[in-house]
C-alpha atoms as a PDB file:
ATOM      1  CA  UNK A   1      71.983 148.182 178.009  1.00  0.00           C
ATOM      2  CA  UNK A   2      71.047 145.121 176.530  1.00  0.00           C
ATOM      3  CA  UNK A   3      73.464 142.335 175.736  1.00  0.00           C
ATOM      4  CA  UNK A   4      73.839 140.412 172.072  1.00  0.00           C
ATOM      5  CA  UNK A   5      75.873 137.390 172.145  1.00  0.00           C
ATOM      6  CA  UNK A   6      77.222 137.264 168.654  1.00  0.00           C
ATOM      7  CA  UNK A   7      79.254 133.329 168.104  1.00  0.00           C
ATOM      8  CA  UNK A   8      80.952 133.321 164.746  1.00  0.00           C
ATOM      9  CA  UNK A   9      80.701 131.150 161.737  1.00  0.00           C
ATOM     10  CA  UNK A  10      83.117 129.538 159.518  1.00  0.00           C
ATOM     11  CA  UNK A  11      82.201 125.982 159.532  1.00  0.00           C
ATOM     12  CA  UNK A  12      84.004 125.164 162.957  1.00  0.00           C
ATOM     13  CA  UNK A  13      86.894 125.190 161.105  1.00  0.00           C
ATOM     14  CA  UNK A  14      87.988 129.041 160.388  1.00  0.00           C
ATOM     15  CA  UNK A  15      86.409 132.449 161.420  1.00  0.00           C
ATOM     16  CA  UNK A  16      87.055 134.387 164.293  1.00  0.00           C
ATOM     17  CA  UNK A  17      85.299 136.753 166.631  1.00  0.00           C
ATOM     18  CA  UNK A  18      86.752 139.393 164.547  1.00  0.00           C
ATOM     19  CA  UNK A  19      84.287 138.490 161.573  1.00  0.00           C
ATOM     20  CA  UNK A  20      81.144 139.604 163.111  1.00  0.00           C
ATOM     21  CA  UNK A  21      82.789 143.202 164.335  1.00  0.00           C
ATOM     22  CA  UNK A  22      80.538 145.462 161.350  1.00  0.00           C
ATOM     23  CA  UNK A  23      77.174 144.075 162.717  1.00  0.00           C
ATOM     24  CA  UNK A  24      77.907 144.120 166.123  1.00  0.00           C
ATOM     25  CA  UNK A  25      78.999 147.767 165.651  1.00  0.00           C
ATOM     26  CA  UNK A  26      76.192 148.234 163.826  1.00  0.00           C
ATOM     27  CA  UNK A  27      73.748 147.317 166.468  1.00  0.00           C
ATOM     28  CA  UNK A  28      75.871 149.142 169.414  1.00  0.00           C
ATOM     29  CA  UNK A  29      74.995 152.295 167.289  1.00  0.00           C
ATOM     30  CA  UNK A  30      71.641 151.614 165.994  1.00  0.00           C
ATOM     31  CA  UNK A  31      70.438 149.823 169.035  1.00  0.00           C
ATOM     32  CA  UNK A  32      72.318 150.893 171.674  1.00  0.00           C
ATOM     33  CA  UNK A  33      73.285 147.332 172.845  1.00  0.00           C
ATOM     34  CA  UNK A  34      76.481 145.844 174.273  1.00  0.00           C
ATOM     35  CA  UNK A  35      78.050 143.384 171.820  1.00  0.00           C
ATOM     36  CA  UNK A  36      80.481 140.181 172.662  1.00  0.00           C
ATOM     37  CA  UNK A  37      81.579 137.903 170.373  1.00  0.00           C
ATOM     38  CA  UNK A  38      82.995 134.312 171.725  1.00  0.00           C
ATOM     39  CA  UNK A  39      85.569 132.391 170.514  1.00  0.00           C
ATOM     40  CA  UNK A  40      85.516 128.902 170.373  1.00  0.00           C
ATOM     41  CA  UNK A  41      88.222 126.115 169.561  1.00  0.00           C
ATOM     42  CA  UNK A  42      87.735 124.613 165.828  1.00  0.00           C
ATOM     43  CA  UNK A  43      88.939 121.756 164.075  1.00  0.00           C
ATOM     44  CA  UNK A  44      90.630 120.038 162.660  1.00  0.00           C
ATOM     45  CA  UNK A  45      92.880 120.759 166.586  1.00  0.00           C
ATOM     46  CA  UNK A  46      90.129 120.447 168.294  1.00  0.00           C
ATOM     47  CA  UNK A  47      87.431 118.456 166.673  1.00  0.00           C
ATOM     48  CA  UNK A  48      83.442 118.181 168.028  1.00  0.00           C
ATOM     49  CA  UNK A  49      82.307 118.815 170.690  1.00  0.00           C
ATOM     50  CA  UNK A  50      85.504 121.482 171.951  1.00  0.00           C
ATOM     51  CA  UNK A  51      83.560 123.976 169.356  1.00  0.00           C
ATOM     52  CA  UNK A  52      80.188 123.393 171.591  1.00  0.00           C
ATOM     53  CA  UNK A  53      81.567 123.015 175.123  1.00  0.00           C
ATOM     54  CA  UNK A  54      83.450 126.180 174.795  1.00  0.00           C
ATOM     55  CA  UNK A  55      80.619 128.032 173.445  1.00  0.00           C
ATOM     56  CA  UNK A  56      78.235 126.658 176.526  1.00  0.00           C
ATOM     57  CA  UNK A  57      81.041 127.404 179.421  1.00  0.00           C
ATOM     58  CA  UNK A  58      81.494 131.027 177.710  1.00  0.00           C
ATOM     59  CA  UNK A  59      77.453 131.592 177.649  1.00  0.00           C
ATOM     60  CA  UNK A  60      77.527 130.399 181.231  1.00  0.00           C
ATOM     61  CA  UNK A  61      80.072 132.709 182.522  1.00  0.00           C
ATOM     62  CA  UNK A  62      78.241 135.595 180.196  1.00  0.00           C
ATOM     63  CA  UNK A  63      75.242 134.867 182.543  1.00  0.00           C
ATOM     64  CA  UNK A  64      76.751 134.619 185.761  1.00  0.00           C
ATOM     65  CA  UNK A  65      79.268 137.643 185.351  1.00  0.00           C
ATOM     66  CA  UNK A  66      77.804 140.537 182.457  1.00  0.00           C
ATOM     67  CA  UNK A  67      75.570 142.221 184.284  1.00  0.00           C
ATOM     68  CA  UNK A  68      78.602 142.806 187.231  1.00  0.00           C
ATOM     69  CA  UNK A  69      81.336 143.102 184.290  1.00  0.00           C
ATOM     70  CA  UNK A  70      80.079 145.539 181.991  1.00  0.00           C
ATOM     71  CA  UNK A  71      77.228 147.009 183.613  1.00  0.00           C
ATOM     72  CA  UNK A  72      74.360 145.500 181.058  1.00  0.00           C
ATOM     73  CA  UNK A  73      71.007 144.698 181.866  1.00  0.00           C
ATOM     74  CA  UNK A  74      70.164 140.978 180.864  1.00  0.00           C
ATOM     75  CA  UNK A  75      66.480 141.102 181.836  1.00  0.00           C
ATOM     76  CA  UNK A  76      66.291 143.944 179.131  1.00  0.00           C
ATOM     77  CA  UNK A  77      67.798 141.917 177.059  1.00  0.00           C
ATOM     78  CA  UNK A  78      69.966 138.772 176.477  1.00  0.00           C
ATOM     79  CA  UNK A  79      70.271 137.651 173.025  1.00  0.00           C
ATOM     80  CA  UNK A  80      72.327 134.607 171.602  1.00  0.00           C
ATOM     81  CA  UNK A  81      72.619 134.117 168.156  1.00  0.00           C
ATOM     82  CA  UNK A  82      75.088 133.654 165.015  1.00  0.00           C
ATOM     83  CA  UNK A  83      75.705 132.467 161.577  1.00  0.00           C
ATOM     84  CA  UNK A  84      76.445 129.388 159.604  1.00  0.00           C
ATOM     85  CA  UNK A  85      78.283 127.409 162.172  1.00  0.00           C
ATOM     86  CA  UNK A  86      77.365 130.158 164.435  1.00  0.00           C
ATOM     87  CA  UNK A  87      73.827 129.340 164.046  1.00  0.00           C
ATOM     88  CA  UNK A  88      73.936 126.160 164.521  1.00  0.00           C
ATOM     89  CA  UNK A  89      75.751 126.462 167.948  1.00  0.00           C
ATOM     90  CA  UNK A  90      73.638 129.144 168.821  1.00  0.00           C
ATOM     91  CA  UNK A  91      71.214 126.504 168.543  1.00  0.00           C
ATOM     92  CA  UNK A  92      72.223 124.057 170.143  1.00  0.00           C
ATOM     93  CA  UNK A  93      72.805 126.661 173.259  1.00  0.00           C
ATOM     94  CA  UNK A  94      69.026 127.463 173.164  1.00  0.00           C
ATOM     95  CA  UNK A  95      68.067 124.055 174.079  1.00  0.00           C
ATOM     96  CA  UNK A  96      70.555 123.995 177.002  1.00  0.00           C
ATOM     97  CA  UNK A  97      69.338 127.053 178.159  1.00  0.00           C
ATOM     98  CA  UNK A  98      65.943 126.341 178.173  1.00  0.00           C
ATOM     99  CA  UNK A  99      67.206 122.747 179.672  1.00  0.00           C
ATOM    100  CA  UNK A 100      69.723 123.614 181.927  1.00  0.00           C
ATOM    101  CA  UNK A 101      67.561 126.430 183.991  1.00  0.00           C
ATOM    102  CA  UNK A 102      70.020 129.156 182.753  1.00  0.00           C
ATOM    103  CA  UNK A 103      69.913 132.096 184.596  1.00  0.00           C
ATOM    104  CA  UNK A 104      69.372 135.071 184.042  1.00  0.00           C
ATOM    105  CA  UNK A 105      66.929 133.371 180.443  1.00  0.00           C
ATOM    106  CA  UNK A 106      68.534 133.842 177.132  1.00  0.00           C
ATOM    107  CA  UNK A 107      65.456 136.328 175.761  1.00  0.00           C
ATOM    108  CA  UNK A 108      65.920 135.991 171.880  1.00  0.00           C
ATOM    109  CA  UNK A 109      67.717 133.813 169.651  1.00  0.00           C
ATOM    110  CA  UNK A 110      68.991 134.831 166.174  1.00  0.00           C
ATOM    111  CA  UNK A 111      69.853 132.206 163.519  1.00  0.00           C
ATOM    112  CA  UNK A 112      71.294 133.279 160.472  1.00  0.00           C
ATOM    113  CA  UNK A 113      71.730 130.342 157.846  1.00  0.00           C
ATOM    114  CA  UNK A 114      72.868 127.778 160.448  1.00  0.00           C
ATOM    115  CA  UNK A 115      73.293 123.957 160.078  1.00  0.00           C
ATOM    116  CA  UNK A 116      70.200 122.411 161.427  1.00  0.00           C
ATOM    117  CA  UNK A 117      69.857 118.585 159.665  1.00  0.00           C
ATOM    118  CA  UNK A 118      73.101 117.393 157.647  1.00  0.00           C
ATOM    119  CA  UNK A 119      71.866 114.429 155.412  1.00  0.00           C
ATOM    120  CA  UNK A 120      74.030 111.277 157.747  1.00  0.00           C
ATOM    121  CA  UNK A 121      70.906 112.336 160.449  1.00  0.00           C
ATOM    122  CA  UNK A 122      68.335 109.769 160.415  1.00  0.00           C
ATOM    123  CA  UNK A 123      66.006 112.006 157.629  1.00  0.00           C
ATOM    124  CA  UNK A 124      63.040 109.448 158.118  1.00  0.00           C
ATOM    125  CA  UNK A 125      63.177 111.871 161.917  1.00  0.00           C
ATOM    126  CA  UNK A 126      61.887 114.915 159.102  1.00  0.00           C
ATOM    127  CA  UNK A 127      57.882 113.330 159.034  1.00  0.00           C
ATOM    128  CA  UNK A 128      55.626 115.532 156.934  1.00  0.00           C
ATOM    129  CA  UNK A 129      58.827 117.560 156.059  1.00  0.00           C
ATOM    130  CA  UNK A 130      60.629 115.027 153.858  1.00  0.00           C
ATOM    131  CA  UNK A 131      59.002 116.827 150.697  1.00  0.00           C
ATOM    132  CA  UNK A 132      60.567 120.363 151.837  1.00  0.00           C
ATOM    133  CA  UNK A 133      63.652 118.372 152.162  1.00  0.00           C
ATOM    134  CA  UNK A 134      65.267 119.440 149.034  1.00  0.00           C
ATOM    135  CA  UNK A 135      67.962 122.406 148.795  1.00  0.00           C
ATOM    136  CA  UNK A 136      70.625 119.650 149.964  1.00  0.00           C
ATOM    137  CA  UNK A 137      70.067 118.164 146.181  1.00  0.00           C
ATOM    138  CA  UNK A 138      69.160 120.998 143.849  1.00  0.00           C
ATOM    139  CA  UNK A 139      71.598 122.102 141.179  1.00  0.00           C
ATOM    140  CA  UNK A 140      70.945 125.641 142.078  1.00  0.00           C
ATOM    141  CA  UNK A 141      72.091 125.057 145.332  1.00  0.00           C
ATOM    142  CA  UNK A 142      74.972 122.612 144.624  1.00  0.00           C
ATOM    143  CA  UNK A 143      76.230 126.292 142.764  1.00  0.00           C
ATOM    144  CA  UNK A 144      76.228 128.062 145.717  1.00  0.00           C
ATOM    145  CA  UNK A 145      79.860 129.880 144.825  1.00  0.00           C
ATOM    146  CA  UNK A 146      79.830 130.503 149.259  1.00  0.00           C
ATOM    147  CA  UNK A 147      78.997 126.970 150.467  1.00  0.00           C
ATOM    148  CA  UNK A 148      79.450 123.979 148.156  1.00  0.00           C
ATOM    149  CA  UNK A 149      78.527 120.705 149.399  1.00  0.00           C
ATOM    150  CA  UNK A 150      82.801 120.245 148.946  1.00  0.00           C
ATOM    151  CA  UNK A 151      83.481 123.075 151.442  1.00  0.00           C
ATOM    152  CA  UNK A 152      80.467 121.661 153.414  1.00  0.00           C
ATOM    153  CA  UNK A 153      81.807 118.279 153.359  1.00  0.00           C
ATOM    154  CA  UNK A 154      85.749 119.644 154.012  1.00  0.00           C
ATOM    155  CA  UNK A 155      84.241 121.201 157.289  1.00  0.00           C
ATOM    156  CA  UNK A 156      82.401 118.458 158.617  1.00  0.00           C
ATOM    157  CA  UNK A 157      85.889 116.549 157.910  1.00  0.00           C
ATOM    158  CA  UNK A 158      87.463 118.959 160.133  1.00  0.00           C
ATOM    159  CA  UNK A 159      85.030 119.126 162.873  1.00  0.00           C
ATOM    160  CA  UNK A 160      84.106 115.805 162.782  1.00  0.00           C
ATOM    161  CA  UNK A 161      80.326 116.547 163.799  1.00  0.00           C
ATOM    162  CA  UNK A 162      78.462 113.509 164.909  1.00  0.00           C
ATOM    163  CA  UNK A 163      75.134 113.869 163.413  1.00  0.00           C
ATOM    164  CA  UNK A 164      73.439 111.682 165.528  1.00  0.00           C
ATOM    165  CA  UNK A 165      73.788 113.692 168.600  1.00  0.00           C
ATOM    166  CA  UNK A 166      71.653 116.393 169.151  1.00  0.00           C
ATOM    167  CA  UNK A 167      74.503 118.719 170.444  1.00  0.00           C
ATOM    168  CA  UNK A 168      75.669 118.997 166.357  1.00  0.00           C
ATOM    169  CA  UNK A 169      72.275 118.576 165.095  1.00  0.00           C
ATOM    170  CA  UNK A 170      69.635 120.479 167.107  1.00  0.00           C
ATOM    171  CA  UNK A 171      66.702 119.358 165.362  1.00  0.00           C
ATOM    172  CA  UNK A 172      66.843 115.814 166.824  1.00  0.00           C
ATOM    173  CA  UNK A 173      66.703 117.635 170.699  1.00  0.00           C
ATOM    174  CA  UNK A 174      65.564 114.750 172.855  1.00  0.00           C
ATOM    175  CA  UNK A 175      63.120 117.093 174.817  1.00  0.00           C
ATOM    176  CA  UNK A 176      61.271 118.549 171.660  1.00  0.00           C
ATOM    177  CA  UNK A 177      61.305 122.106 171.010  1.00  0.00           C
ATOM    178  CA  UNK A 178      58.768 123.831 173.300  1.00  0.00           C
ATOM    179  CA  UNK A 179      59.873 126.851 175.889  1.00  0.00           C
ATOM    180  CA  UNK A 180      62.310 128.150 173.198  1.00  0.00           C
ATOM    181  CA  UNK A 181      62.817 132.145 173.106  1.00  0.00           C
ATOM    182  CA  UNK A 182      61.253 133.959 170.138  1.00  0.00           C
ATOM    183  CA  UNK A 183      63.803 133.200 166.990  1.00  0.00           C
ATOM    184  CA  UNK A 184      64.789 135.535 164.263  1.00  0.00           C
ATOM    185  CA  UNK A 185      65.739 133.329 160.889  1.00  0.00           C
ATOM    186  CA  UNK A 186      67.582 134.923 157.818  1.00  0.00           C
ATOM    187  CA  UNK A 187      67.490 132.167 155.048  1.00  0.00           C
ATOM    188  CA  UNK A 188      69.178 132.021 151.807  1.00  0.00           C
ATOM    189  CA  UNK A 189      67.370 131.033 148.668  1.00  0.00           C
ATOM    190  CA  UNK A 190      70.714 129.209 146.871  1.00  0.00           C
ATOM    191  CA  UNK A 191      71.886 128.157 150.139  1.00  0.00           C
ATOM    192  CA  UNK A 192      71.889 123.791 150.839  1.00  0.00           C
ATOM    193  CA  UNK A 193      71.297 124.897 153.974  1.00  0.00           C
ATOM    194  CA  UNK A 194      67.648 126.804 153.129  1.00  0.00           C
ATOM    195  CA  UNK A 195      65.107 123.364 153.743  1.00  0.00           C
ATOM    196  CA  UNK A 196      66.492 122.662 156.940  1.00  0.00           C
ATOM    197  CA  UNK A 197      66.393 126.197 157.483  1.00  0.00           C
ATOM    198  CA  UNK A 198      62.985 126.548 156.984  1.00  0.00           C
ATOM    199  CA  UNK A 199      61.612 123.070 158.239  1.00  0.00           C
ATOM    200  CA  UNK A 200      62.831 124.173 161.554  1.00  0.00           C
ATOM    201  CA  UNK A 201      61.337 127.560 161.621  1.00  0.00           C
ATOM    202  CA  UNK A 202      58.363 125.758 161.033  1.00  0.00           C
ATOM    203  CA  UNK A 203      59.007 123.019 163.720  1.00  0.00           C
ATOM    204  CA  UNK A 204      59.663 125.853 166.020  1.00  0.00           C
ATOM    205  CA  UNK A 205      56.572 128.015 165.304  1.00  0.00           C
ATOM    206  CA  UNK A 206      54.235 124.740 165.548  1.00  0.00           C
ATOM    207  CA  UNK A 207      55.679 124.047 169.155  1.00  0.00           C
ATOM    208  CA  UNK A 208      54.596 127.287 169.677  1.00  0.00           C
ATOM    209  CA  UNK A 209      58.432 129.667 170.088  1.00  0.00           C
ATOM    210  CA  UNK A 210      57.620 132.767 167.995  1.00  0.00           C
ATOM    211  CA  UNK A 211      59.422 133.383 165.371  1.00  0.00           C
ATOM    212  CA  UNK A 212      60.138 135.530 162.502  1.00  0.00           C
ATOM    213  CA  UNK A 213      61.773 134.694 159.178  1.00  0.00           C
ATOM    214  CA  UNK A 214      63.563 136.555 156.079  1.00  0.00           C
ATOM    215  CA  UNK A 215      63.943 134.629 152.740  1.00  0.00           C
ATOM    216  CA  UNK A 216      66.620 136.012 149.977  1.00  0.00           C
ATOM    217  CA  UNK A 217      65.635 134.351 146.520  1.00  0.00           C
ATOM    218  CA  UNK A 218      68.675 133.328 144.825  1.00  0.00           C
ATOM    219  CA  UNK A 219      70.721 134.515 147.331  1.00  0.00           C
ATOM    220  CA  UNK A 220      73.808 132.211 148.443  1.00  0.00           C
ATOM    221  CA  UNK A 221      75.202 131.602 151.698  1.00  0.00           C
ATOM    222  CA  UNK A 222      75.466 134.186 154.404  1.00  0.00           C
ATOM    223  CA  UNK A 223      75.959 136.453 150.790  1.00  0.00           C
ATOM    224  CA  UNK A 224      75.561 139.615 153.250  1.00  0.00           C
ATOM    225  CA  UNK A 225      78.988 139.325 155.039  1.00  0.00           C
ATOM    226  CA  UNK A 226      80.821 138.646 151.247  1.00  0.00           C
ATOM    227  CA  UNK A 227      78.521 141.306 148.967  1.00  0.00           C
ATOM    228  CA  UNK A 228      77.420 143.451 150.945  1.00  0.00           C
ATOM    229  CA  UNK A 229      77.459 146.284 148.399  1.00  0.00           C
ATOM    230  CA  UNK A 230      74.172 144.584 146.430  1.00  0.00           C
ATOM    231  CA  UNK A 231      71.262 145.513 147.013  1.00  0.00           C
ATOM    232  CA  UNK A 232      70.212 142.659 148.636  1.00  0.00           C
ATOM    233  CA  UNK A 233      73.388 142.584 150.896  1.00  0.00           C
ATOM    234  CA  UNK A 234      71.949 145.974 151.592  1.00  0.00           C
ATOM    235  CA  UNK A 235      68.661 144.922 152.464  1.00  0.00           C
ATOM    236  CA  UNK A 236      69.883 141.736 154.681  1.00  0.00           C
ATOM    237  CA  UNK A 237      72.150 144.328 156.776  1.00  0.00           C
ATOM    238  CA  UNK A 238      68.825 146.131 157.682  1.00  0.00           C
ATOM    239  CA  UNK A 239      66.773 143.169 158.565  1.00  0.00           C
ATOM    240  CA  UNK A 240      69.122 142.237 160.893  1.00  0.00           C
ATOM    241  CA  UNK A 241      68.819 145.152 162.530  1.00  0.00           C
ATOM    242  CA  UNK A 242      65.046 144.870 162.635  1.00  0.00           C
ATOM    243  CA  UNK A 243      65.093 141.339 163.458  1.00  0.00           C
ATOM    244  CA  UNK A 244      67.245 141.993 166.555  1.00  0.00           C
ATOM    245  CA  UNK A 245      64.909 145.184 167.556  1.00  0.00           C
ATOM    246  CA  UNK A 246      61.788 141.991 166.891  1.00  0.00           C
ATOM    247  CA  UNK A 247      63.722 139.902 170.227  1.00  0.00           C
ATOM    248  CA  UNK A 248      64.115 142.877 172.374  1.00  0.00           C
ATOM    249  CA  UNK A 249      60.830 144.118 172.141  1.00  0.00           C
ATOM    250  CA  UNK A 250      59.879 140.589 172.944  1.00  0.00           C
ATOM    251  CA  UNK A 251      61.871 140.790 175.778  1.00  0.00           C
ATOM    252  CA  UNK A 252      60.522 143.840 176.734  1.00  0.00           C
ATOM    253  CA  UNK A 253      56.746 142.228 176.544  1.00  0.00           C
ATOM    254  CA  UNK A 254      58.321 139.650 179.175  1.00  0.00           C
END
């Protein structure tokens, strides 16, 4: 089997592994992969970087003991991905991967709605982006009834993210962005989150990481886990599914 490291959300603040247990049971049955789903320390306990450190010792140990532990097969597949906070750790983890010579390779990375460029970065770092830049402002956004920029700004409170390091805001990664894994995106369409969402897809394609994106028009944040009875919710549920089948074929094509 094929392993899929699901990491939570919650805004490093609440969640649990527990939260991701209907798509990782999806994908066991659908896909036929093995599922595990990290926890982390969260503020406002254990503030930034406990969140990130944990995550990176636990994908560590994933690489160094799964294949013994529980019998997968990580050259078939080893897949590290998760939402909202989740996302943006997941990452973050990507680049010290690809950095740190992990062995066996993370394969595929799946980013559902995560963090990627809070506005206290330096935004003059966003270039010919800076026009994109604009979900972080928009009224339609600032409605999001999921993630308002209150809850947003309560989290980063409680976490205490510096965004000037690159290990809370992976966008700024001091060694650019080539060598990634292939990167499934899901994107929200009222989310704040949706410019940085798609700038970096975009950074990310252009340093040549394939990726693949789905956009939800009017859509708030990570509205799959809380509605997942609309159609929409629905059709989110199913791209997931197809977007994790996308990495594994890629890793199957390595």
């Amino acid at each position: 089997m094929p392993l899929v490291v699901y990491i939570h959300g919650g805004g490093w603040t609440i969640g649990s592994p527990e939260d991701t247990a209907t798509p990782c049971r999806k994908l066991a049955e659908l896909l036929g992969v093995t599922c595990i789903a990290p926890a982390y320390r969260q503020g406002p306990e254990d503030p930034f970087p406990a969140g990130i450190n944990d995550a990176w010792d636990g994908l560590k140990w994933i690489a160094a003991n799964a294949e013994a532990e529980l019998g997968v097969s990580l050259s078939s597949g080893f897949v590290v991905g998760g939402s909202s906070a989740g996302g943006n750790m997941s990452a973050v983890l990507a680049h010290l991967a690809h950095d740190e010579g992990l062995s066996p390779k993370i394969t595929g990375t799946f980013l559902l709605a995560p963090m990627i460029l809070p506005p206290g970065t330096n935004v003059a770092l966003l270039d010919r982006f800076k026009e994109m830049y604009l979900s972080r402002t928009q009224e339609s956004c600032k409605d999001d009834p999921i993630l308002s920029p209150a809850l947003e700004q309560i989290f980063h409170d409680s976490t205490k993210g510096d965004e000037q390091s690159p290990m809370f805001v992976p966008y700024i990664w001091p060694t650019g962005h080539q060598g990634l894994p292939r990167t499934y995106f899901q994107v929200c369409g009222m989310d704040i989150l949706r410019d940085e969402d798609l700038i970096y897809e975009q950074v990310l394609a252009d340093n040549g990481v394939e990726t693949k994106l789905d956009l939800y028009p009017g859509m708030p944040h990570i509205f799959w886990s809380t509605f997942p009875t609309l159609t929409q919710g629905k059709k989110a549920a199913l791209d997931f599914i197809n977007g994790i089948q996308w990495l594994l074929d890629g890793s199957k094509q390595g």
